[in-house]
C-alpha atoms as a PDB file:
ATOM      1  CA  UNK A   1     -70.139  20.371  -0.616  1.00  0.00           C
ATOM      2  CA  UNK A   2     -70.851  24.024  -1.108  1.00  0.00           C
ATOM      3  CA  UNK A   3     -68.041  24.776   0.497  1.00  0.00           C
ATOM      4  CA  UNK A   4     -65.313  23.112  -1.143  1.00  0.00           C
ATOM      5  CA  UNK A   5     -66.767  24.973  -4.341  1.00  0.00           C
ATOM      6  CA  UNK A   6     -66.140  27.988  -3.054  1.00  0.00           C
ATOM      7  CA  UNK A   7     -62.234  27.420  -1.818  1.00  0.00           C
ATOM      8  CA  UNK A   8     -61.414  26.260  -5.193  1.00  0.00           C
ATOM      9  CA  UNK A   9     -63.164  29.822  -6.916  1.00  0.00           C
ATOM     10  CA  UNK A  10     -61.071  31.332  -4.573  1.00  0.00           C
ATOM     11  CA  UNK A  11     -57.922  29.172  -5.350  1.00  0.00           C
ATOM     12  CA  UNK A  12     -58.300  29.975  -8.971  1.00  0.00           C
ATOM     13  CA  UNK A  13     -58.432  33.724  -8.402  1.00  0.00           C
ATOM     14  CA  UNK A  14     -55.401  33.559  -6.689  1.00  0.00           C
ATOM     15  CA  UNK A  15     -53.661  31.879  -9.423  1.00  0.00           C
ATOM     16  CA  UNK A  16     -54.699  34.068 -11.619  1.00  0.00           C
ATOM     17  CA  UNK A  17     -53.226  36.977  -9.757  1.00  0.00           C
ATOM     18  CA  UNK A  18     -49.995  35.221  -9.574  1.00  0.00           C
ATOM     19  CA  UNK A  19     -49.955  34.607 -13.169  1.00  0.00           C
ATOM     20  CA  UNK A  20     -51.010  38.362 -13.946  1.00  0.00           C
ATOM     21  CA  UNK A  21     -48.443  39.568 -11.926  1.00  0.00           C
ATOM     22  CA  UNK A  22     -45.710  37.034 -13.835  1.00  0.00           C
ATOM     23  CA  UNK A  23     -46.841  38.543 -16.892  1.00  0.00           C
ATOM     24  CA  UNK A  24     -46.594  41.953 -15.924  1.00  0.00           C
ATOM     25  CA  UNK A  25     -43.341  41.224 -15.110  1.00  0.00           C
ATOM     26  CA  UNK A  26     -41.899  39.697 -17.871  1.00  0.00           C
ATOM     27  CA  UNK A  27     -43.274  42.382 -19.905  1.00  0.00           C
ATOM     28  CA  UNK A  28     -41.161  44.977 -17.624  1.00  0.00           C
ATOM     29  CA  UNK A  29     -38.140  43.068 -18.267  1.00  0.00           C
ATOM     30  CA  UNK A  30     -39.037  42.999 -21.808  1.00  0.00           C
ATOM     31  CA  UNK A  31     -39.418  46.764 -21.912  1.00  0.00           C
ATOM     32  CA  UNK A  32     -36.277  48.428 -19.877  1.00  0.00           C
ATOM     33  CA  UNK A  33     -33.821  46.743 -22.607  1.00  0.00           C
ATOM     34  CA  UNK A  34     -35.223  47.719 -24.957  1.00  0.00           C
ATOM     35  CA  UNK A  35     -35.310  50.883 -24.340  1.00  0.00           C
ATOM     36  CA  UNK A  36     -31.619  51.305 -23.528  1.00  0.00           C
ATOM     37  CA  UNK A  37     -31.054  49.438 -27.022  1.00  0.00           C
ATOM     38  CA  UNK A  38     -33.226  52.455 -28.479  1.00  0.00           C
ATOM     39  CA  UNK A  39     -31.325  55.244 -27.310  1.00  0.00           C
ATOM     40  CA  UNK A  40     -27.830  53.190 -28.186  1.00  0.00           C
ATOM     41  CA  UNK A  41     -29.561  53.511 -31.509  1.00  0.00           C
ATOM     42  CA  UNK A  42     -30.624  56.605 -31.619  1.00  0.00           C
ATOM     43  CA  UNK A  43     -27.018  58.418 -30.243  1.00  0.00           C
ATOM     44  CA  UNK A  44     -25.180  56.325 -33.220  1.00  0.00           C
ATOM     45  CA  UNK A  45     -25.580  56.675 -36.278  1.00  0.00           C
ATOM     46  CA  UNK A  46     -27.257  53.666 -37.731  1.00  0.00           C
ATOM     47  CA  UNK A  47     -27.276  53.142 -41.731  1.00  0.00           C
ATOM     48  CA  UNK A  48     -28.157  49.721 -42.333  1.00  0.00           C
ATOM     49  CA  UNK A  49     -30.971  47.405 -40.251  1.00  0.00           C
ATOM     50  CA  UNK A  50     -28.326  45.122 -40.367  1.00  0.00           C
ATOM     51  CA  UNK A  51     -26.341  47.426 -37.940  1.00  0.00           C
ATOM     52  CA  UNK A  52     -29.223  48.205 -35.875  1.00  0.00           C
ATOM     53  CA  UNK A  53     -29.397  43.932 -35.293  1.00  0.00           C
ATOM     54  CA  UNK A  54     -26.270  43.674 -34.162  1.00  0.00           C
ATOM     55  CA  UNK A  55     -26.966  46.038 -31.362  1.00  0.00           C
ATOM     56  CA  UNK A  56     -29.964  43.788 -30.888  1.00  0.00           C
ATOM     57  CA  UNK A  57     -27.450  40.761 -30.736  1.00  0.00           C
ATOM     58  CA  UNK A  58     -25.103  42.184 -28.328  1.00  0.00           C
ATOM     59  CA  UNK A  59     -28.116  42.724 -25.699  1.00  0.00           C
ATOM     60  CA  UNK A  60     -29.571  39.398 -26.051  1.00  0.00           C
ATOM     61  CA  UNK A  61     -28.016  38.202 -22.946  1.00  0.00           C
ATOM     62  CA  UNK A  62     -29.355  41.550 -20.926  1.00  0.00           C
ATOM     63  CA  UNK A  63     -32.782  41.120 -22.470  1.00  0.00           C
ATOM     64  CA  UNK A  64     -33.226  37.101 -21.369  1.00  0.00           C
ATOM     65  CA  UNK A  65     -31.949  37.979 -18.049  1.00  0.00           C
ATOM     66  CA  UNK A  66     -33.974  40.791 -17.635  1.00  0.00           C
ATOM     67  CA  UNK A  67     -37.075  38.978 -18.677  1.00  0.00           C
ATOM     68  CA  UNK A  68     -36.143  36.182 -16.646  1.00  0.00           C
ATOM     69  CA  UNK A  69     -35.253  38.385 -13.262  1.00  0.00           C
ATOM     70  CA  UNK A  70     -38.829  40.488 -14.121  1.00  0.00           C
ATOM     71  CA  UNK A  71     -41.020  37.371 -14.179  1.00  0.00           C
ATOM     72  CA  UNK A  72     -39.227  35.755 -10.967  1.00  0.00           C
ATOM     73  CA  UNK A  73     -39.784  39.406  -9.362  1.00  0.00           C
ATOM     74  CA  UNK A  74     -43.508  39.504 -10.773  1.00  0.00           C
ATOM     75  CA  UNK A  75     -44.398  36.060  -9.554  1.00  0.00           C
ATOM     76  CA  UNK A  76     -42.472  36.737  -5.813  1.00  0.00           C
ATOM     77  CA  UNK A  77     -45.063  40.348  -5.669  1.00  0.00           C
ATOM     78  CA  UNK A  78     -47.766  37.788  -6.854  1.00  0.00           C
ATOM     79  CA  UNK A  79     -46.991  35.597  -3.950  1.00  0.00           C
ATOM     80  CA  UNK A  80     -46.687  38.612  -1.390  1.00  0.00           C
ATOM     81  CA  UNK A  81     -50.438  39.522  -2.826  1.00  0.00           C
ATOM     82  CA  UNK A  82     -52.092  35.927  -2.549  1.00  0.00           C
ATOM     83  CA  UNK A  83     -50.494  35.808   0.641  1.00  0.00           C
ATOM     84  CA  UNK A  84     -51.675  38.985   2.835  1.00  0.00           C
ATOM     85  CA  UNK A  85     -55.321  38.350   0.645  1.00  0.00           C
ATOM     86  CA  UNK A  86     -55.468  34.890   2.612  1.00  0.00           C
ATOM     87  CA  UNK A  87     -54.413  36.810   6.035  1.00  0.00           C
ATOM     88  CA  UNK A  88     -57.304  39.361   4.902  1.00  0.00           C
ATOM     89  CA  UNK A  89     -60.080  36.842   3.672  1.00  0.00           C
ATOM     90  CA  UNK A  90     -59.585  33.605   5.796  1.00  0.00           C
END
């Protein structure tokens, strides 16, 4: 009994390094657009906010995939880490 206690402690930590990692990287993806969208900003010459938005519009489609390639890459390295942790603490 005490021991199936402990494997699910352990399966819960695991999880939550998988979903740490996720978030980490979905919040990389989140962050390398927009900082290309910055500096396309910041070389033009930007008036109105509703020019700087249309930049924003034009990058949607780089910003979802990028968010959606940096959680799929955050929650493979979460996978690698659960992984070699089992091979370490069997």
């Amino acid at each position: 009994m005490g021991r199936r206690k402990q494997r699910t402690k352990k399966n819960s930590a695991y999880k939550g390094i998988i979903e740490i990692t996720t978030f980490l990287g979905v919040m990389g993806g989140l962050y390398i657009p927009s900082k290309i969208e910055m500096k396309i900003i910041k070389s033009q010459e930007y008036h109105s906010f509703k020019d700087v938005t249309k930049v924003f519009e034009e990058n949607m489609l780089l910003l979802f995939g990028s968010v959606l390639i940096g959680g799929a890459i955050g929650y493979i390295v979460g996978k690698m880490i659960v992984g070699f942790l089992k091979l370490i603490f069997k």
